[in-house]
C-alpha atoms as a PDB file:
ATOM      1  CA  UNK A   1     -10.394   1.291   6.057  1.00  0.00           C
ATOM      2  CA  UNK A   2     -12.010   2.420   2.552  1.00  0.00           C
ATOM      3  CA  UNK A   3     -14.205   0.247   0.313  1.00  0.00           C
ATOM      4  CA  UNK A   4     -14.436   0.375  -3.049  1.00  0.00           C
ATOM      5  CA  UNK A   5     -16.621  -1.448  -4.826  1.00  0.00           C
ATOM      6  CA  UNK A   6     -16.169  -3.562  -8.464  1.00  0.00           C
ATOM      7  CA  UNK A   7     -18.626  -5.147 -10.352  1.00  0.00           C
ATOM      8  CA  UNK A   8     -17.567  -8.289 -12.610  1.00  0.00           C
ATOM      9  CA  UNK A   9     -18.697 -11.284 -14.395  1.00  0.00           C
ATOM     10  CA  UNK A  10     -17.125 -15.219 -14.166  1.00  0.00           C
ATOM     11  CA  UNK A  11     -15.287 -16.543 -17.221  1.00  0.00           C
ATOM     12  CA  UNK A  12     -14.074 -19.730 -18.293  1.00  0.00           C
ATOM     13  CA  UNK A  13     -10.284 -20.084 -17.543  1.00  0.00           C
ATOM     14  CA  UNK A  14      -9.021 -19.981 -20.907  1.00  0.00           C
ATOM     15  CA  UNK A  15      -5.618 -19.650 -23.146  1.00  0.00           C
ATOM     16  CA  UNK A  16      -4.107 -16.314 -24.636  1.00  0.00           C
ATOM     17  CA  UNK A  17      -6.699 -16.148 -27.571  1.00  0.00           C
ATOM     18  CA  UNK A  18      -9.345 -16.118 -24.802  1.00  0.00           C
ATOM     19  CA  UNK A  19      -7.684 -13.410 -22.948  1.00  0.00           C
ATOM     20  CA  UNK A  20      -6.617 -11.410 -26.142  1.00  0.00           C
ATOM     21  CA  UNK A  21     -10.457 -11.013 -26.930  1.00  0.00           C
ATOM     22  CA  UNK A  22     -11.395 -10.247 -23.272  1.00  0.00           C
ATOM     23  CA  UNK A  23      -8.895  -7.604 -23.466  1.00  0.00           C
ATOM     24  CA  UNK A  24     -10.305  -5.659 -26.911  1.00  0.00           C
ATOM     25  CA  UNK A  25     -13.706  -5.697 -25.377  1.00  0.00           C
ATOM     26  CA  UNK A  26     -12.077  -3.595 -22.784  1.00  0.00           C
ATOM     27  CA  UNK A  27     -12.291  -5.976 -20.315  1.00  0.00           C
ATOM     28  CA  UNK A  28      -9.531  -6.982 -17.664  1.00  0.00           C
ATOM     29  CA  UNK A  29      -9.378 -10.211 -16.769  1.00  0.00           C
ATOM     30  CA  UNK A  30      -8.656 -10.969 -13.080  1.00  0.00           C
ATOM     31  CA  UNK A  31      -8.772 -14.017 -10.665  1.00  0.00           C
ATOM     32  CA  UNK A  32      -9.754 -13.980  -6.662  1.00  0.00           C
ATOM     33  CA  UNK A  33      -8.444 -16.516  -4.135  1.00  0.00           C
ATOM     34  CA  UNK A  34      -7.595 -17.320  -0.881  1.00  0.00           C
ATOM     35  CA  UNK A  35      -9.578 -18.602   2.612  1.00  0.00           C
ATOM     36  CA  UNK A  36      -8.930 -21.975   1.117  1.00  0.00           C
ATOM     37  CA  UNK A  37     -11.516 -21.840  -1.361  1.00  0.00           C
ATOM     38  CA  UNK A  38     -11.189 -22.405  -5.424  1.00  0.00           C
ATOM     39  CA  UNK A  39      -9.852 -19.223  -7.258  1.00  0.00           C
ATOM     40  CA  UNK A  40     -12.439 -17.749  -9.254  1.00  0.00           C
ATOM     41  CA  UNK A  41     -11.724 -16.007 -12.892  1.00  0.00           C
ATOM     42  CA  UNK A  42     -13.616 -13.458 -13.898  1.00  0.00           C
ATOM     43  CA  UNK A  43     -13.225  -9.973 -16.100  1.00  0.00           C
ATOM     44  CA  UNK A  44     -13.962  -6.171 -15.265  1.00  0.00           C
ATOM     45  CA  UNK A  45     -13.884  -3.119 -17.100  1.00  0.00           C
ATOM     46  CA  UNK A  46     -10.757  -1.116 -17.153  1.00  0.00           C
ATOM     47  CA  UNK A  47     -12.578   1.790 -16.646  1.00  0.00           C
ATOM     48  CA  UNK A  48     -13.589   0.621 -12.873  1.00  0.00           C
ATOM     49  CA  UNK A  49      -9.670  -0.023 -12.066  1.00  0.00           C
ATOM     50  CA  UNK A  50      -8.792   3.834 -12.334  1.00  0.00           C
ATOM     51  CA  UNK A  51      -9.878   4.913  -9.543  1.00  0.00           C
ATOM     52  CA  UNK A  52      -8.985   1.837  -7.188  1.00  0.00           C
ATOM     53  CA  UNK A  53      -5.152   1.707  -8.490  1.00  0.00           C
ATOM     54  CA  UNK A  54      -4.060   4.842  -9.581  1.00  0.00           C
ATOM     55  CA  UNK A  55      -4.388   6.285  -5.880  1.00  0.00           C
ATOM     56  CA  UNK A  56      -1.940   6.202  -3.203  1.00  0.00           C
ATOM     57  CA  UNK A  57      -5.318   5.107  -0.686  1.00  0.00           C
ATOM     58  CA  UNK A  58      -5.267   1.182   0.192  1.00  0.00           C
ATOM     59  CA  UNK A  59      -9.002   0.138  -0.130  1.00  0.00           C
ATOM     60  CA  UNK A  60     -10.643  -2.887   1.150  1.00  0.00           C
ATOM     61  CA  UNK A  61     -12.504  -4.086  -2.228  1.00  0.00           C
ATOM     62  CA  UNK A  62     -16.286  -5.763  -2.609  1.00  0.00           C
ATOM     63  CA  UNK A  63     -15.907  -7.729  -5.419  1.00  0.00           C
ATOM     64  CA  UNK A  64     -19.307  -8.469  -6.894  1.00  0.00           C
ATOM     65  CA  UNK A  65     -19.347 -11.716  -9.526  1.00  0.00           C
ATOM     66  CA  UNK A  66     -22.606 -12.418 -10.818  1.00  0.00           C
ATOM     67  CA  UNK A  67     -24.146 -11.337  -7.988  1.00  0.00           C
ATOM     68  CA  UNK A  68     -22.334 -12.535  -5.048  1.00  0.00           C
ATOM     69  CA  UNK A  69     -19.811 -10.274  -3.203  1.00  0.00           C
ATOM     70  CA  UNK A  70     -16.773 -11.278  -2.187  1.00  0.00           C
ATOM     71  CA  UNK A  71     -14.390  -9.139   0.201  1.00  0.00           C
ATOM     72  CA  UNK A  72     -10.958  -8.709  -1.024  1.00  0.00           C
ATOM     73  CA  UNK A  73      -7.323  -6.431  -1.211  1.00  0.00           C
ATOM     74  CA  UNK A  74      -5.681  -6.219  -4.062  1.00  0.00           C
ATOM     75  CA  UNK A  75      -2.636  -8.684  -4.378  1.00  0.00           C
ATOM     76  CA  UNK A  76      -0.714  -7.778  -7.707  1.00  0.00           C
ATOM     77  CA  UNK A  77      -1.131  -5.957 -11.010  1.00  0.00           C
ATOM     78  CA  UNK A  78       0.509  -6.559 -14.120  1.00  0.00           C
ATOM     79  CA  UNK A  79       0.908  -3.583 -17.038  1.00  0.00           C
ATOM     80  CA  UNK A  80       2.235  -3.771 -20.484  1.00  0.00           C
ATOM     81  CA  UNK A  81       5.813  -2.604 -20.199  1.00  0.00           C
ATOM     82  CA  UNK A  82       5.416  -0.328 -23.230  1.00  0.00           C
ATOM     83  CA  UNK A  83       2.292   0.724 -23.482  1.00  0.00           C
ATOM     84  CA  UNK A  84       0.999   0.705 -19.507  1.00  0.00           C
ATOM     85  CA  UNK A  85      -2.287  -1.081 -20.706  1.00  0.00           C
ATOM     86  CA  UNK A  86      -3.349  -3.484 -17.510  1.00  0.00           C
ATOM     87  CA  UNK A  87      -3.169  -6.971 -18.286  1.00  0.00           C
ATOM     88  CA  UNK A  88      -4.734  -8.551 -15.050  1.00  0.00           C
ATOM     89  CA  UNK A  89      -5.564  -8.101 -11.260  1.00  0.00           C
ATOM     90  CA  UNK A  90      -5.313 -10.569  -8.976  1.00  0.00           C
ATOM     91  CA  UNK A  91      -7.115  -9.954  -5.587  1.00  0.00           C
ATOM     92  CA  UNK A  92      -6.792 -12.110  -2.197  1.00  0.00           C
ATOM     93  CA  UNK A  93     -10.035 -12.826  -0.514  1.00  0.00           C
ATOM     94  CA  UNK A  94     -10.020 -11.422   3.062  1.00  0.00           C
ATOM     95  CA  UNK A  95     -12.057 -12.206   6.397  1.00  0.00           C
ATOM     96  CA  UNK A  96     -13.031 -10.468   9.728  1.00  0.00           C
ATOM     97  CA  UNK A  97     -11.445 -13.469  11.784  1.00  0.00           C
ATOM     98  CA  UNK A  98      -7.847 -13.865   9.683  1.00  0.00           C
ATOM     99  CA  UNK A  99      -5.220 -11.511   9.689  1.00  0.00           C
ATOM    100  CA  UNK A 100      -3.956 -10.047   6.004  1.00  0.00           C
ATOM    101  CA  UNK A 101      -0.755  -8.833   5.199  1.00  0.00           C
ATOM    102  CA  UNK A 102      -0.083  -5.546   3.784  1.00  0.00           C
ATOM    103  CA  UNK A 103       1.369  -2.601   2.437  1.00  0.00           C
ATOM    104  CA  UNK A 104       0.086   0.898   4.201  1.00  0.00           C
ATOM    105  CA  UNK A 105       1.168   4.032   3.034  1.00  0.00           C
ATOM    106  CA  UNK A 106       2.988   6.374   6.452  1.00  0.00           C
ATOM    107  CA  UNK A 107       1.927   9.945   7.318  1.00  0.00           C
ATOM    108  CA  UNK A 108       4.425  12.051   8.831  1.00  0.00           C
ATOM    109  CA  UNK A 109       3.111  14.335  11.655  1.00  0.00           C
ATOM    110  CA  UNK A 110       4.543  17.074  13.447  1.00  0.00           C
ATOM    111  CA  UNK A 111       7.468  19.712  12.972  1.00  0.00           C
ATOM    112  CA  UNK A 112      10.601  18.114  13.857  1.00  0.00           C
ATOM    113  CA  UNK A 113      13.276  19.284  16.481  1.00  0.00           C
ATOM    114  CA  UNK A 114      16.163  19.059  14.478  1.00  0.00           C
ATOM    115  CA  UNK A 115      14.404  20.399  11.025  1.00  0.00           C
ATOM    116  CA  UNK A 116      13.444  23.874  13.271  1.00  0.00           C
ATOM    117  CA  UNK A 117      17.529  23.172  14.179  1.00  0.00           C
ATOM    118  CA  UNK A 118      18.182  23.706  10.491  1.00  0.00           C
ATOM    119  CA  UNK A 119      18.588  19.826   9.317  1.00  0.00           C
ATOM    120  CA  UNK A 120      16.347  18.062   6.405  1.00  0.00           C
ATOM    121  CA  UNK A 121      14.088  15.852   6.908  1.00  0.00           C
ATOM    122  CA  UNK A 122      14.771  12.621   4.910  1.00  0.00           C
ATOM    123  CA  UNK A 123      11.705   9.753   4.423  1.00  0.00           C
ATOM    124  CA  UNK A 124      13.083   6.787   3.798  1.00  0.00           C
ATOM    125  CA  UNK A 125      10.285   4.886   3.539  1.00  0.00           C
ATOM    126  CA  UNK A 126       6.712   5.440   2.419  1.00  0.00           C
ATOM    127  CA  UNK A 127       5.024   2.117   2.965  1.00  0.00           C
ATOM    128  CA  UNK A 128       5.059  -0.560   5.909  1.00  0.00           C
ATOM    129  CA  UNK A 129       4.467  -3.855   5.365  1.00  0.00           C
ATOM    130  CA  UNK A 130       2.133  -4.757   8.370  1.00  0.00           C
ATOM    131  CA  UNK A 131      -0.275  -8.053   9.636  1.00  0.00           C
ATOM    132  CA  UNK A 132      -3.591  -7.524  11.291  1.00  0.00           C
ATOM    133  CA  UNK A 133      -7.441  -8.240  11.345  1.00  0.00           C
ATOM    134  CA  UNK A 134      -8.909  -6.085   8.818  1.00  0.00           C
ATOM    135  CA  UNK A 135     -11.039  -4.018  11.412  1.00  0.00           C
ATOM    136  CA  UNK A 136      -7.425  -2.582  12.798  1.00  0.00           C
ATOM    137  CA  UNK A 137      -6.273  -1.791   9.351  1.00  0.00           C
ATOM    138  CA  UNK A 138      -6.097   2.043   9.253  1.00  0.00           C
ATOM    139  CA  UNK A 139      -5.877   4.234   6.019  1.00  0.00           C
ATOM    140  CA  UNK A 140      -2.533   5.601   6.433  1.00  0.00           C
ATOM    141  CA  UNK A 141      -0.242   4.621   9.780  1.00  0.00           C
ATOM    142  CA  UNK A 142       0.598   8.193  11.483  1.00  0.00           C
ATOM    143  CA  UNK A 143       4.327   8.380  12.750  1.00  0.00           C
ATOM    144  CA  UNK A 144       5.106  11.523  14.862  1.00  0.00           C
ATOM    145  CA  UNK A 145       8.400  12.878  14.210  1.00  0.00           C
ATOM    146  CA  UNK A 146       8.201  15.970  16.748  1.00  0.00           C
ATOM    147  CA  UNK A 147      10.896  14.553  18.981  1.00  0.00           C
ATOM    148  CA  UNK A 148      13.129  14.189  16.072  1.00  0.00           C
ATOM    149  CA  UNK A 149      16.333  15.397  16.828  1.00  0.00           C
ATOM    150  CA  UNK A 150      19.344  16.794  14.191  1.00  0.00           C
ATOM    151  CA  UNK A 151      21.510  13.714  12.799  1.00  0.00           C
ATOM    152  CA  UNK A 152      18.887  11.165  14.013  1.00  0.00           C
ATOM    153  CA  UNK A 153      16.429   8.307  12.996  1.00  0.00           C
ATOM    154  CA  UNK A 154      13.455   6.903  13.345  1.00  0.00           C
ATOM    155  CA  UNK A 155      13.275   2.948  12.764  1.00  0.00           C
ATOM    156  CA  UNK A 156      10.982   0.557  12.371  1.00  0.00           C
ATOM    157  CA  UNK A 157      11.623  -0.956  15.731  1.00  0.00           C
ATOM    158  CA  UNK A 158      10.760   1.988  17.412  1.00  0.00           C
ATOM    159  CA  UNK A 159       7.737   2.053  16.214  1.00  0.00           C
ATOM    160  CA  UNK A 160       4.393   1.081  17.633  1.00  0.00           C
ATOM    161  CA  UNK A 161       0.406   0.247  16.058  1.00  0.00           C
ATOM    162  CA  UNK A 162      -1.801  -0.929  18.025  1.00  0.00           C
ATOM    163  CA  UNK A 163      -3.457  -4.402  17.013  1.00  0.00           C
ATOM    164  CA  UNK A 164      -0.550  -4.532  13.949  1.00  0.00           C
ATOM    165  CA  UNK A 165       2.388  -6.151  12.924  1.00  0.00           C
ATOM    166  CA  UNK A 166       5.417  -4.659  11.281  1.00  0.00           C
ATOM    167  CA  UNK A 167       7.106  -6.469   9.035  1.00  0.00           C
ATOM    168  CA  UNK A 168       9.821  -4.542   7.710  1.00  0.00           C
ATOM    169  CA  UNK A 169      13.398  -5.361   9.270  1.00  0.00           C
ATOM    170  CA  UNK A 170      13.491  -4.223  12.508  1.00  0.00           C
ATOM    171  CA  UNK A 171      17.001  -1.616  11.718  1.00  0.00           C
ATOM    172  CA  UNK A 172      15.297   0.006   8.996  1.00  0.00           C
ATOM    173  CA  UNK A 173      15.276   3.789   8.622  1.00  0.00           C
ATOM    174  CA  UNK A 174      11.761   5.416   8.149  1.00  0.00           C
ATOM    175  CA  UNK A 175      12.406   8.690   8.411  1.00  0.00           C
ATOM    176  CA  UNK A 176      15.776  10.556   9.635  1.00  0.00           C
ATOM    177  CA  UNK A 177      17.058  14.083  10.003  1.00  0.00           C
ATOM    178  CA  UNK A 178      20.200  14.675   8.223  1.00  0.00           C
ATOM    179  CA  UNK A 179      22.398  17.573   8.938  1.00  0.00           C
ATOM    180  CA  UNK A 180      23.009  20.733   5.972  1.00  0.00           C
ATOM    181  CA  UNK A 181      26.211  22.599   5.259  1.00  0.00           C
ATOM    182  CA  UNK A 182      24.130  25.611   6.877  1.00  0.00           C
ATOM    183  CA  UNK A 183      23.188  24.119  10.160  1.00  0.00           C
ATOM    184  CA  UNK A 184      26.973  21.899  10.276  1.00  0.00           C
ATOM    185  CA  UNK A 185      28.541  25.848  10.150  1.00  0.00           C
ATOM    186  CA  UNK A 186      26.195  26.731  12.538  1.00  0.00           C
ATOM    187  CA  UNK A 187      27.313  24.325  14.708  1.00  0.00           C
ATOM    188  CA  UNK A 188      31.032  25.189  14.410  1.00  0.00           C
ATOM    189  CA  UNK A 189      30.042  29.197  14.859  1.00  0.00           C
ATOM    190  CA  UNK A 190      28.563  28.358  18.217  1.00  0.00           C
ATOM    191  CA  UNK A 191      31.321  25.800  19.554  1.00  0.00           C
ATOM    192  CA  UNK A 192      33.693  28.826  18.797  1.00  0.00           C
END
């Protein structure tokens, strides 16, 4: 998986006036926990965020507070609802030995047997929720659609990763072929 890398400094936990003034410094302040240990609150620039969140890549992040570097994914995000300014970050601190949870974008491959057939191909889906160690965590999960036949679906139970855990419910459509007007005429033409 990608890193990307934040820089940050501790804070004292405080109330709303504390976090007001963070915030018109153009700070953001965030908190890290997990692995059983205390969370930790600290503040970053925005400017660092823009590239880590407004991406459709999943990055493993080093978190760097005051000089120690903590490994972490991102865990929620909270924006102003009118104004889209972010408010805070939360990250969960991650390990080699413990498996993580998490949401991994799909990439379809292949050219489908029922889109050459004239259908449309229809993603239902463009995240999995999956459990594994974080050196099996792979950028994007690849789903081959190439035996994809007209009217049909793929779903998460057919599915396979190695080393990973889907969590999504098991009937769920990823990605299906649905039949057109053009290729449903078609179909009546040649049953004539």
């Amino acid at each position: 998986m990608k890193t990307f890398d934040i820089k940050g400094s501790k804070r004292v936990a405080g109330g709303k006036k504390a976090v007001k003034a963070l915030r018109k410094e153009g700070l953001v302040p965030c908190v890290i926990y997990g692995n059983g240990t205390e969370a930790t609150s600290f503040a970053v620039e925005e400017t660092q965020f823009r590239n880590l969140i407004y991406t459709p890549n999943i990055y493993i992040v080093n978190v760097e507070i005051d000089g120690k570097v903590q490994k972490a994914i991102l865990k929620d995000l909270q924006f102003h609802p009118v104004s889209d300014e972010l408010l805070h970050v939360d990250f969960l601190e991650v390990t080699d030995d413990k498996p993580v949870t998490i949401a991994l974008p799909i990439s379809i491959e292949g050219n489908s047997e029922g889109v050459r057939a004239g259908g449309k191909l229809q993603v239902e889906m463009r995240k999995l929720i999956v459990k594994g160690l974080i050196k099996d965590l792979p950028d994007v999960l690849k789903i081959d659609i190439t035996e994809l036949g007209l009217g049909k679906a793929l779903k998460v139970q057919d599915l396979n990763f190695n080393n990973l855990e889907v969590l999504n419910a098991k009937n769920a459509v990823v990605v299906s072929v649905r039949m057109t007007r053009a290729a449903k005429s078609a179909a009546a033409e040649a049953a004539k």
